[in-house]
Protein backbone atom coordinates (compact mmCIF):
# COMPACT_ATOMS: atom_id res chain seq x y z
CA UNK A 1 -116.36 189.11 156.62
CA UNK A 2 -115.78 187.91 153.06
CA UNK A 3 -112.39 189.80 153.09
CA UNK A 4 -111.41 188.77 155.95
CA UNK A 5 -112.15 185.05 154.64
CA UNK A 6 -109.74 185.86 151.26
CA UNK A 7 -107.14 186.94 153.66
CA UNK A 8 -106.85 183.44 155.78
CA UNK A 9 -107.01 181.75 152.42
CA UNK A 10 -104.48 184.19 151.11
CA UNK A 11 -102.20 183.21 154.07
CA UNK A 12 -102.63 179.27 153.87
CA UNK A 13 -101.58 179.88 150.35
CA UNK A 14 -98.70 181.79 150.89
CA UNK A 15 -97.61 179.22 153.91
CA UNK A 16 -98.35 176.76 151.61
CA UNK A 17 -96.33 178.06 148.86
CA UNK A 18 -93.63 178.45 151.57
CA UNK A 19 -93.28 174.70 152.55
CA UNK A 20 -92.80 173.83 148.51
CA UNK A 21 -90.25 176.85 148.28
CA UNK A 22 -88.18 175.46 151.57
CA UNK A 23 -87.98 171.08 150.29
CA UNK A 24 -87.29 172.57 146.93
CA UNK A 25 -84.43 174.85 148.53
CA UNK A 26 -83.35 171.74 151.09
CA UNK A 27 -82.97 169.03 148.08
CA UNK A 28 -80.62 171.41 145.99
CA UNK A 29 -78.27 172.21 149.00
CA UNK A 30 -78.17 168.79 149.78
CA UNK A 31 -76.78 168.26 146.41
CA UNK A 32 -74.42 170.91 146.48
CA UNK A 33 -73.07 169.49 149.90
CA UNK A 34 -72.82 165.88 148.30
CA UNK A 35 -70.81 167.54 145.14
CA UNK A 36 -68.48 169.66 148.05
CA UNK A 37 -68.08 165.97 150.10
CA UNK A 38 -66.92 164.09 146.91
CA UNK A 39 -64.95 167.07 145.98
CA UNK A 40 -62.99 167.04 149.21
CA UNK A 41 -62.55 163.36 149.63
CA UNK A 42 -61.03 163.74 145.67
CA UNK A 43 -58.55 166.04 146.94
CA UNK A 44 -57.53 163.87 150.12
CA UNK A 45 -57.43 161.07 148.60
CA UNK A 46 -57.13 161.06 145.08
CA UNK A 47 -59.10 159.90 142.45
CA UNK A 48 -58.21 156.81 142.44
CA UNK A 49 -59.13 156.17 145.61
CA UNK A 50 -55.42 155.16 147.26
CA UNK A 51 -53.93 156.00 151.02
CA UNK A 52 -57.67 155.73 152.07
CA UNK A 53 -57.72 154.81 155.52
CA UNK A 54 -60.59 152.81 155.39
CA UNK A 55 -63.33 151.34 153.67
CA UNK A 56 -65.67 151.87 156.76
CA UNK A 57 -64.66 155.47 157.33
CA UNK A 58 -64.89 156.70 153.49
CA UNK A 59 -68.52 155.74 153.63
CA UNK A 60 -69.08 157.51 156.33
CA UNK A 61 -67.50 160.30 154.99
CA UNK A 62 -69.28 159.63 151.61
CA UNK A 63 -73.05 159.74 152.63
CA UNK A 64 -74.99 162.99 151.99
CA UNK A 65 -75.32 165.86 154.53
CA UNK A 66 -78.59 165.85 155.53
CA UNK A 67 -80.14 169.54 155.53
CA UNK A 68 -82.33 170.22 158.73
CA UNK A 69 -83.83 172.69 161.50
CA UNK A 70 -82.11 171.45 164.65
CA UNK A 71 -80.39 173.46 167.74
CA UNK A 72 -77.11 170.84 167.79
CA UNK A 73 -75.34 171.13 170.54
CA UNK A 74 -71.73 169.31 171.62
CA UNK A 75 -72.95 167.97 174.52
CA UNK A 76 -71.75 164.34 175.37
CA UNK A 77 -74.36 163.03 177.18
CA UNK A 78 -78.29 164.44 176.30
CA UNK A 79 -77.20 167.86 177.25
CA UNK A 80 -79.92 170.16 177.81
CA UNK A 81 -79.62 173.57 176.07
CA UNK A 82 -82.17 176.68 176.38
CA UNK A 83 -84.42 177.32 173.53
CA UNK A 84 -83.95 179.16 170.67
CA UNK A 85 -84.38 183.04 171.56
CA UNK A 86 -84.93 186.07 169.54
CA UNK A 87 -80.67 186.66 169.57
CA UNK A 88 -80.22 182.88 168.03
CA UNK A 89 -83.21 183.38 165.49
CA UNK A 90 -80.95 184.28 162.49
CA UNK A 91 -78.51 181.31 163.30
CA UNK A 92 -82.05 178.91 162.84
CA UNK A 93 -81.34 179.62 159.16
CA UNK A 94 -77.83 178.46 159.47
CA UNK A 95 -78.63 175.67 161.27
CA UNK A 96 -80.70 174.57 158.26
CA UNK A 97 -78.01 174.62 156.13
CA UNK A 98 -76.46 171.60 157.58
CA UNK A 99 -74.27 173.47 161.05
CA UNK A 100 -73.72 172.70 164.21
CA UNK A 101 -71.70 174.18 166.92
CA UNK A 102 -68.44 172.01 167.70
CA UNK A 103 -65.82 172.22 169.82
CA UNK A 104 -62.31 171.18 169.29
CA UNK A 105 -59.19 170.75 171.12
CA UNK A 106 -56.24 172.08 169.89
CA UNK A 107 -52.69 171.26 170.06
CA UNK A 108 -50.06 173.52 169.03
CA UNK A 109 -46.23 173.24 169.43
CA UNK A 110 -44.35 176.45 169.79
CA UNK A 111 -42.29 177.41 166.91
CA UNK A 112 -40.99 180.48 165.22
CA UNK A 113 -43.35 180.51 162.29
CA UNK A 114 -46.13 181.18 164.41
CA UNK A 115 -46.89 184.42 165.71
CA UNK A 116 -48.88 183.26 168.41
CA UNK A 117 -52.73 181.78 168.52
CA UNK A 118 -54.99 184.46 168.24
CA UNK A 119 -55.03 186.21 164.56
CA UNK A 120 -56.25 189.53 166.13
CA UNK A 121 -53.89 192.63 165.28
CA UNK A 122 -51.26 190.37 164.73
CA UNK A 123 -48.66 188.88 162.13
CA UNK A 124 -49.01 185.99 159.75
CA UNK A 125 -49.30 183.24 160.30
CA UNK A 126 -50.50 182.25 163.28
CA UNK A 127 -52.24 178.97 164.89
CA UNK A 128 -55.76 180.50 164.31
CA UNK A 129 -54.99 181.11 160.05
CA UNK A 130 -53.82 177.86 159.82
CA UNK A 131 -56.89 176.49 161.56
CA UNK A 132 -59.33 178.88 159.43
CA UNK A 133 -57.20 177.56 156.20
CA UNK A 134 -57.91 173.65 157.29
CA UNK A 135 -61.32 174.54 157.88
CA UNK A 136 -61.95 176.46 154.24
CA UNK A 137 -59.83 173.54 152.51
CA UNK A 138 -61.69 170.55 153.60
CA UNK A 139 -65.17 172.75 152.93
CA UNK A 140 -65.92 172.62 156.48
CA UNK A 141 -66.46 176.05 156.92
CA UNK A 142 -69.87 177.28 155.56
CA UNK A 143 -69.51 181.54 155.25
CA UNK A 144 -67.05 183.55 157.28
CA UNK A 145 -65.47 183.65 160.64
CA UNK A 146 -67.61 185.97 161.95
CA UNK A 147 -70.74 183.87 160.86
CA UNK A 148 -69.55 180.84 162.30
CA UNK A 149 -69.85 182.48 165.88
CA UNK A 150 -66.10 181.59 166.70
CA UNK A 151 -64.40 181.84 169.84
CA UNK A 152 -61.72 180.65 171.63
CA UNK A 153 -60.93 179.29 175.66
CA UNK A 154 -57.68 181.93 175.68
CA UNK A 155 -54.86 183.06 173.69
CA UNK A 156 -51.26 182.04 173.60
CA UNK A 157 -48.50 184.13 172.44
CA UNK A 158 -45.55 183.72 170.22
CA UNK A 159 -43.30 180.50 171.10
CA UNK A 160 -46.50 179.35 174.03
CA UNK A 161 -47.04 175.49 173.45
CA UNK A 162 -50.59 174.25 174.09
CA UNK A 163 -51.70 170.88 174.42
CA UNK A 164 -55.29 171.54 175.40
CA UNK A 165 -56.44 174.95 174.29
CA UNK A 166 -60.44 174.41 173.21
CA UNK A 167 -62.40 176.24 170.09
CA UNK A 168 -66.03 176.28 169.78
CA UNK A 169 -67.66 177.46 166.41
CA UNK A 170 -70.51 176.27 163.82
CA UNK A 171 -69.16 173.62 160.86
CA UNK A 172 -70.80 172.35 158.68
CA UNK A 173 -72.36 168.42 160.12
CA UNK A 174 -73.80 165.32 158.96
CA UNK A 175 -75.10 164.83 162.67
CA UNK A 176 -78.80 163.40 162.65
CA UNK A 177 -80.24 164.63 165.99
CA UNK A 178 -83.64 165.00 166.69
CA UNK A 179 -85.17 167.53 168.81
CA UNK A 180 -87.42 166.59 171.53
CA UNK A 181 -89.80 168.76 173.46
CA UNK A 182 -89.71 168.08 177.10
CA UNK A 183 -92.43 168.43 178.29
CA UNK A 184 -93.29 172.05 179.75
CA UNK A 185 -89.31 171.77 180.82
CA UNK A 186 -88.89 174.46 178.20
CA UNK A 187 -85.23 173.06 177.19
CA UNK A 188 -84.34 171.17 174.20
CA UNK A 189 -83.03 167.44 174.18
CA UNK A 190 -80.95 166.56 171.47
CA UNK A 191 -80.12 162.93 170.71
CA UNK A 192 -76.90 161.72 171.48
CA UNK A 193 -76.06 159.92 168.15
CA UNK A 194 -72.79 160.32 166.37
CA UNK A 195 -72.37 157.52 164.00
CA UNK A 196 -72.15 158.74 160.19
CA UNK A 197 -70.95 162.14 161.67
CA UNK A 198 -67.59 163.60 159.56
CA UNK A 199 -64.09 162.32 161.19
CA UNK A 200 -63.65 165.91 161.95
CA UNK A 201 -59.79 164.77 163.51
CA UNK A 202 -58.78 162.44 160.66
CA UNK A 203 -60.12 165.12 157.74
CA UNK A 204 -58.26 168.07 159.71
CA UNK A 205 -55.06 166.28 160.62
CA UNK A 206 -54.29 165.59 157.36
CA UNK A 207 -54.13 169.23 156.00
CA UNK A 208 -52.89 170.61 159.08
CA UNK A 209 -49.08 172.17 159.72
CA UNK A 210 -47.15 169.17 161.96
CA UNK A 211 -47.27 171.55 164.88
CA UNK A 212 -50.49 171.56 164.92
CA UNK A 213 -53.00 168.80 165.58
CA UNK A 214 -56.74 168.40 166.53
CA UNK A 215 -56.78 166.32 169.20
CA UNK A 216 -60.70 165.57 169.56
CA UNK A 217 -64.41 167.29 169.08
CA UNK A 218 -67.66 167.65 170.49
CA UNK A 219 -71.04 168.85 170.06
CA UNK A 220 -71.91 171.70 172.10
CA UNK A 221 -75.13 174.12 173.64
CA UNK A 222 -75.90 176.51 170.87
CA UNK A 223 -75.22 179.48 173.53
CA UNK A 224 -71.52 177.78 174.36
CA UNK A 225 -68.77 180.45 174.93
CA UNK A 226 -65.48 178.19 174.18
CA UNK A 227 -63.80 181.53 177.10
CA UNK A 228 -66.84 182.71 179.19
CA UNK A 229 -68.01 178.70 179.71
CA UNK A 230 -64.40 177.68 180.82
CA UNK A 231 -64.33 176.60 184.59
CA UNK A 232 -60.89 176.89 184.65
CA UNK A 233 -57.21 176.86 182.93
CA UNK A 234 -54.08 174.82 183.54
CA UNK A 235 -50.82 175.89 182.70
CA UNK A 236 -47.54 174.11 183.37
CA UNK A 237 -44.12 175.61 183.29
CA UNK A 238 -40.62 173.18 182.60
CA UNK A 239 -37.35 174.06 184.00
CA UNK A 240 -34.05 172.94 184.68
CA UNK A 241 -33.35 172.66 188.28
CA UNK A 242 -29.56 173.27 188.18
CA UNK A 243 -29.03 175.22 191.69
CA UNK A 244 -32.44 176.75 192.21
CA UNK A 245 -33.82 176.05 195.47
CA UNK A 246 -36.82 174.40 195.26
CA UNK A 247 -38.37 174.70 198.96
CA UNK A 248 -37.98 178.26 198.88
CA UNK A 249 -39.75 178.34 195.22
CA UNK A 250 -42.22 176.01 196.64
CA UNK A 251 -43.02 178.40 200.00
CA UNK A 252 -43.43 181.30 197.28
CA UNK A 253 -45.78 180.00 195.44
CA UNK A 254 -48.31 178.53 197.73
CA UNK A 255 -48.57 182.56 198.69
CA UNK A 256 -49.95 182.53 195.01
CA UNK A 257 -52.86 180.24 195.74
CA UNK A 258 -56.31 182.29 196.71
CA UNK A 259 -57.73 185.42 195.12
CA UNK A 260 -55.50 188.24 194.71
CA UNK A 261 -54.87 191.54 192.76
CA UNK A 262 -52.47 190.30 189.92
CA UNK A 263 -51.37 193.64 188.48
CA UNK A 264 -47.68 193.04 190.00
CA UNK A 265 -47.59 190.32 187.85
CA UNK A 266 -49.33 190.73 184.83
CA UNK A 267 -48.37 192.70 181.38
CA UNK A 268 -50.96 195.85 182.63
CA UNK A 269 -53.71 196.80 179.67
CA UNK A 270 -55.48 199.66 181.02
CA UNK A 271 -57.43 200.09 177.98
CA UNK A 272 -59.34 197.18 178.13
CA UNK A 273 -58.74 195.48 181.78
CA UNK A 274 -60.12 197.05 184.93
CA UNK A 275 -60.40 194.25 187.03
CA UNK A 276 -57.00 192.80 188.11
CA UNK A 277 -58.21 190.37 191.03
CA UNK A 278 -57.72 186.54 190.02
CA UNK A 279 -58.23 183.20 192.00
CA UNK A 280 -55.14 180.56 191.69
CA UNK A 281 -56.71 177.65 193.07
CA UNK A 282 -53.69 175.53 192.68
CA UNK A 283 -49.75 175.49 192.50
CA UNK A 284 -47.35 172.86 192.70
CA UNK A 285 -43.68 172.18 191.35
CA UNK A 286 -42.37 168.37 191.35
CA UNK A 287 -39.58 166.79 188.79
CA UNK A 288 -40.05 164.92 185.95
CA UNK A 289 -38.34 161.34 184.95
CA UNK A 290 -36.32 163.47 182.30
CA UNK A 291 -32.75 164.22 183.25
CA UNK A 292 -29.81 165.10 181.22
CA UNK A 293 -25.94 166.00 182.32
CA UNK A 294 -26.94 165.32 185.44
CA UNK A 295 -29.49 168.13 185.31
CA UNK A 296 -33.35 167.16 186.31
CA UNK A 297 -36.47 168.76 184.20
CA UNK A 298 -38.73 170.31 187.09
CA UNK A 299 -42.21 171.35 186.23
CA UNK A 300 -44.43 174.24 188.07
CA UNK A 301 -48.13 173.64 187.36
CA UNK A 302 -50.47 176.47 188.16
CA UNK A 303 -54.40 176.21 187.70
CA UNK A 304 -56.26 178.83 188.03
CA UNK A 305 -60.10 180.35 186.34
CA UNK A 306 -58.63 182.94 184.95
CA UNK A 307 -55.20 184.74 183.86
CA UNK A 308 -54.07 187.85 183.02
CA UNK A 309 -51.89 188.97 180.32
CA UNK A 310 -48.57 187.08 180.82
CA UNK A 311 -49.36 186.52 184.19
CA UNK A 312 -47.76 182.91 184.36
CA UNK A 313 -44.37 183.99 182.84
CA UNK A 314 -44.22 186.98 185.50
CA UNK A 315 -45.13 184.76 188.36
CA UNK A 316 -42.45 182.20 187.32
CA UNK A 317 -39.84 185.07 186.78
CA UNK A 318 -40.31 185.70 190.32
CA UNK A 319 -40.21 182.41 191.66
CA UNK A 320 -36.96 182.02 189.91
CA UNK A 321 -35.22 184.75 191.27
CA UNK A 322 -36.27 183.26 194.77
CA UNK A 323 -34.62 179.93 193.73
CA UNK A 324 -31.65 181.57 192.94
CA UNK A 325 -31.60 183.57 196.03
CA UNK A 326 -31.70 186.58 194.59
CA UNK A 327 -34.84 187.72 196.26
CA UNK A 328 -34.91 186.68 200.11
CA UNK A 329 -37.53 184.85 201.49
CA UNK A 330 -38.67 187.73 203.76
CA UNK A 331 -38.47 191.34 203.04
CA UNK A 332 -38.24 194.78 205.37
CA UNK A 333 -39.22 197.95 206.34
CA UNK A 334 -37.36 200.93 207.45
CA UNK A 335 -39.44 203.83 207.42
CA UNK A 336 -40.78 204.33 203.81
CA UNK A 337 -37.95 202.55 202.32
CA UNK A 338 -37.88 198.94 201.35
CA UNK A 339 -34.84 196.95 201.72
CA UNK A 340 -34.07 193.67 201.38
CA UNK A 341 -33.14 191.66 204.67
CA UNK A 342 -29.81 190.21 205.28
CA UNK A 343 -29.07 187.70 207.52
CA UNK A 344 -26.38 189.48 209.36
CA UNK A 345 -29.21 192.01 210.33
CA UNK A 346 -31.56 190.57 211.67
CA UNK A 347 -31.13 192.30 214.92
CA UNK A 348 -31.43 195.68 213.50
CA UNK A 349 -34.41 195.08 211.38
CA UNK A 350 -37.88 193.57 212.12
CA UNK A 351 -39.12 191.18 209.58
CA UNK A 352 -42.09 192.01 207.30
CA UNK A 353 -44.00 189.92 204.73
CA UNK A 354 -42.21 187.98 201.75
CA UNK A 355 -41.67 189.38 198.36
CA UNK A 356 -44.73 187.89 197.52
CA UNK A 357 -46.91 188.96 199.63
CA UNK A 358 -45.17 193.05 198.88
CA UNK A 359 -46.18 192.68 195.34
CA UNK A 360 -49.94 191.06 196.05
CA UNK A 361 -50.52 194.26 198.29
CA UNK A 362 -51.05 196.63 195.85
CA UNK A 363 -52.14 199.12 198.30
CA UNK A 364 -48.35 199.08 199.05
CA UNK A 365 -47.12 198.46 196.02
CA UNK A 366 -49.09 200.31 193.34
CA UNK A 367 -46.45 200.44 190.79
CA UNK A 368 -45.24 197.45 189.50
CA UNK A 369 -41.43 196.69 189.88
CA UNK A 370 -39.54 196.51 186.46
CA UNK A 371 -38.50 193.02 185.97
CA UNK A 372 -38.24 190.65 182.66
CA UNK A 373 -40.09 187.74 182.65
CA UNK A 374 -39.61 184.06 182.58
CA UNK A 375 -38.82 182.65 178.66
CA UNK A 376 -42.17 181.90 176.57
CA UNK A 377 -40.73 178.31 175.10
CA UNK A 378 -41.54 175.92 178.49
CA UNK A 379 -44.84 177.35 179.46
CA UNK A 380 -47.25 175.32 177.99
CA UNK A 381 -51.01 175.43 177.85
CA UNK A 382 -52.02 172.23 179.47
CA UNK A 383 -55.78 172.14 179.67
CA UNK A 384 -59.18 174.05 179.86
CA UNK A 385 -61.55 172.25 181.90
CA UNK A 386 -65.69 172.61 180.96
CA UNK A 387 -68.95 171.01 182.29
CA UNK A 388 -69.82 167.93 180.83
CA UNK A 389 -67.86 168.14 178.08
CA UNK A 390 -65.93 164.74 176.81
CA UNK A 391 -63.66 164.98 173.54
CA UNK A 392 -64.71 162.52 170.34
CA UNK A 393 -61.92 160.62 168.81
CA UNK A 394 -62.07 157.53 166.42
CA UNK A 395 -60.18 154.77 166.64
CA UNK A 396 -58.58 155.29 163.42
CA UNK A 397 -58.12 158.91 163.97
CA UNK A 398 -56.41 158.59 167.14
CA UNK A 399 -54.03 155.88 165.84
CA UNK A 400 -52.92 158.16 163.27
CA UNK A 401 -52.29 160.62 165.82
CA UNK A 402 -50.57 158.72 168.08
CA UNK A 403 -48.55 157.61 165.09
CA UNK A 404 -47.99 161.58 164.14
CA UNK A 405 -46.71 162.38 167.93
CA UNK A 406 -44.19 159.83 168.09
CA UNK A 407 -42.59 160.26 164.54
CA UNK A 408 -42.24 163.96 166.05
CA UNK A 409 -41.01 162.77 169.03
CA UNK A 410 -38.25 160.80 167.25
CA UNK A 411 -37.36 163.50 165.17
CA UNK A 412 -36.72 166.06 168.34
CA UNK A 413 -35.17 163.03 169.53
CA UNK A 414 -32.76 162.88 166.50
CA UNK A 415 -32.35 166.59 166.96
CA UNK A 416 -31.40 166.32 170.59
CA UNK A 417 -28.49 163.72 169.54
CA UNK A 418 -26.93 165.50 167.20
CA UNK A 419 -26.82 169.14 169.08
CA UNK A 420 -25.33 166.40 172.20
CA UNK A 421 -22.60 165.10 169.82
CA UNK A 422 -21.43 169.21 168.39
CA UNK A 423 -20.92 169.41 172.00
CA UNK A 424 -18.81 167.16 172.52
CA UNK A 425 -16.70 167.70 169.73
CA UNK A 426 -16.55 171.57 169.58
CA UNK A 427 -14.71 171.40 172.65
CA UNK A 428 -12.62 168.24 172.99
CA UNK A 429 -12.78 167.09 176.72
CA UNK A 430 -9.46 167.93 177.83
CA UNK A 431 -7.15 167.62 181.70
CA UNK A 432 -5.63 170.91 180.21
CA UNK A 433 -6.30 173.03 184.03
CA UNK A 434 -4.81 176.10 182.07
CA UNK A 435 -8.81 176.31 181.14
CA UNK A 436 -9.45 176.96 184.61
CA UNK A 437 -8.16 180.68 185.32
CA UNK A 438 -10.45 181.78 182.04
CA UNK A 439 -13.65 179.96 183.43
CA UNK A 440 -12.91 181.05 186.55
CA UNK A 441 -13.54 184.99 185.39
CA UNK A 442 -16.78 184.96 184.44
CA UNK A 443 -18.35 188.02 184.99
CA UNK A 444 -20.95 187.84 187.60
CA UNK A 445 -24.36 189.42 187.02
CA UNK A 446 -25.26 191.90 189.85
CA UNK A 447 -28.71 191.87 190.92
CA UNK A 448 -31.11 194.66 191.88
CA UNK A 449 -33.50 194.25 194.56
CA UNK A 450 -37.33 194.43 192.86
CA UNK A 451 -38.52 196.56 195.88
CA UNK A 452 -34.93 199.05 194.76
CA UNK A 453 -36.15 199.03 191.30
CA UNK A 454 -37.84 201.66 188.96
CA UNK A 455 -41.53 200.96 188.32
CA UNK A 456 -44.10 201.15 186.00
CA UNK A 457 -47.12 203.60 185.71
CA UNK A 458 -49.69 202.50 187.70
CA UNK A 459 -53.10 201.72 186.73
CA UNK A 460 -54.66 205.47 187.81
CA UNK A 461 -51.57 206.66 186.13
CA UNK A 462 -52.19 204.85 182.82
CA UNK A 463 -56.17 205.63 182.60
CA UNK A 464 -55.45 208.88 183.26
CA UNK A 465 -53.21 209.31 180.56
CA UNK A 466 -55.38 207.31 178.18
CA UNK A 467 -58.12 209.89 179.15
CA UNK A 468 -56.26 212.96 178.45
CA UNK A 469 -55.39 211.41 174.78
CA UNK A 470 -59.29 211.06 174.48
């Protein structure tokens, strides 16, 4: 009994001991954290102090990070998140260190020097470094990428724009929340207070490439997947009209809309992909007020809750060729062999489905025409669309972005002019019609049916081959 007794007291020591051991441990990283804030806002800033944006904001940014146990979530409005489990345990100790999971949205222009978003297996730099860089500089980032639990809504590739792509990953916070037990709900309230928070857009902005821009940030459920909790993805494709024909594009892609089997049109990975089935829930194609030459800027806008690799671009590479009349509305079948229906046949033929509807039946079609697809400059990224989620901005943040967007603007605009007036003076406008004849032979390109077309291995053909390397 007596040793029994030693051991409680033992214990209540040791807990004790503990407590002392963890507000000794809080105090010095909260100094730390104050000597990393006033070390950043040096290096923004100056020393001096000048180009501050405000006076309001830099005490903001100047009070302490306050060292806690909370479960911080993004959420906008008193978002309810699960409780802690055994998996999050080891992120607890994080937390304490002044984290908390935020999500961001990202905008990112396409240019050369970027070899796409994602930093996986791929070339320097891309959007992702320069994110990771912005986040190391401004002393944001507390450990490594892998320990701040990042992930991303999707990936764009080399020359892809994106004016809504989302990130989700633990920074460190000056957010004050306070956990509330509700009851025997078993879920976690977290205040919804914001104010002293870091101006995660201004600080980020500033140190930031100019094609790339934060455009707002959230808090966000602990177990928040910035990919697995999308609802869905936008993405919106710009084109000249010039002679397309827009009905029949328009007809072709409604055939889109639904769930389908997108291997047709889709990059295949047979590696790492098995399931090819994907639900478009909405296409349209309308112009824009920009014109130039006489030429209108179209746009095709495609939503859907998932997308395969290069899936958009092969879609729109499609519709194109439709526009141009290259592929015919309706295809046919003679025997085994696919032809493409001419008008002065249709007595000899019976009509089938469209092209579009050959290349979704991938029972008929289980190797996937050879075709190139549409450029990667106009497809842009438009949104990513999440439950009760709502972007934070401040007012001076967003002014300076809004500032940043139209001096770009301008410039492009600048660019534009200049390209406009080489044109006009690299080939002097002339009533010279012995021009004519040479315009006149221009070679014209001869197209090849996609059902006449070699194909790719299909998907049984590509496992199987990827099993006999095994």
């Amino acid at each position: 009994m007596a040793t029994q007794q030693s051991d409680a007291e033992l214990i209540v020591s040791l807990q004790a001991r503990v407590k002392e051991l963890e507000t000794e441990n809080a105090k010095l990283l909260a100094q730390l954290a104050d000597c990393h804030s006033h070390e950043m806002e040096e290096k923004l800033h100056g020393p001096d102090g000048k180009d501050r944006e405000s006076k309001e904001g830099n005490r903001k940014f100047e009070k302490k990070i306050e060292k806690k146990e909370s479960a911080t979530v993004l959420a906008v409005q008193r978002l309810r998140v699960k409780p802690f489990t055994s998996a999050y345990i080891p992120h607890r100790t994080q937390l304490e260190l002044g984290k908390d999971l935020l999500l961001f949205s990202i905008l990112s222009i396409s240019a050369e020097m970027f070899y796409g978003f994602a930093s996986e297996a791929q070339m320097q730099p891309t959007v992702e470094s320069e994110l990771f860089k912005a986040f190391e500089k401004t002393r944001l980032l507390i450990g490594d990428k892998k320990e701040s639990q990042y992930s991303r809504c999707g990936r764009t590739d080399k020359g892809v724009s994106s004016v809504g792509q989302v990130i989700a990953l633990f920074l460190r916070s000056n957010l004050k929340l306070s956990a509330i037990n509700n009851g025997n709900s078993g879920e976690v309230v977290l205040d919804e207070r914001h104010e002293g928070e870091i101006d995660y857009v201004r600080v980020l902005n500033r140190v930031l490439p100019n094609d790339i821009r934060i455009l707002g940030w959230c808090p966000a459920p602990v177990d928040f997947h910035a990919r697995f909790s999308c609802l869905s993805r936008e993405y919106k494709y710009f084109f000249w009209k010039e002679k397309l024909n827009i009905p029949a594009m328009e007809s072709a892609g409604i055939k889109l809309v639904g769930e389908h089997d997108f291997r047709n049109f889709c990059k295949m990975d047979a590696a790492n992909v098995h399931n090819y089935r994907r639900q478009i829930t909405l296409f349209e194609i309308y112009p824009t007020d920009v014109r130039y030459n006489g030429n209108q800027l179209w746009v095709i806008k495609i939503k859907g809750s998932a997308f395969l690799w290069h899936q958009v671009r092969c879609m729109v590479a499609v519709l194109f060729m439709v526009g141009k009349g290259l592929e015919f509305p309706n295809v046919v079948s003679k025997g085994t062999d696919i032809e493409v229906c001419e008008l002065g046949n249709l007595l000899d033929v019976i009509l089938s489905s469209s092209v579009i509807d050959m290349l979704l039946d991938t029972t008929r079609i289980v190797r996937k025409p050879q075709y190139t697809m549409a450029s990667e400059v106009p497809l842009v990224l438009q949104c990513c669309e999440f439950d009760d989620i709502k972007f934070i901005c401040s007012s001076d943040a967003g002014d300076a972005l809004r500032l940043h967007l139209v001096n770009e603007c301008q410039i492009y605009q600048l660019q534009a002019t200049i390209f406009h007036e080489a044109l006009l003076n690299c080939v002097p406008l002339s009533n010279d019609q012995s021009l004519l004849p040479f315009q006149a032979t221009k070679k014209k390109v001869s197209h090849v049916p996609l059902m006449s077309r070699p194909t790719e291995p299909s998907y049984e053909e590509r496992r199987a081959k990827l099993n006999t390397v095994a």
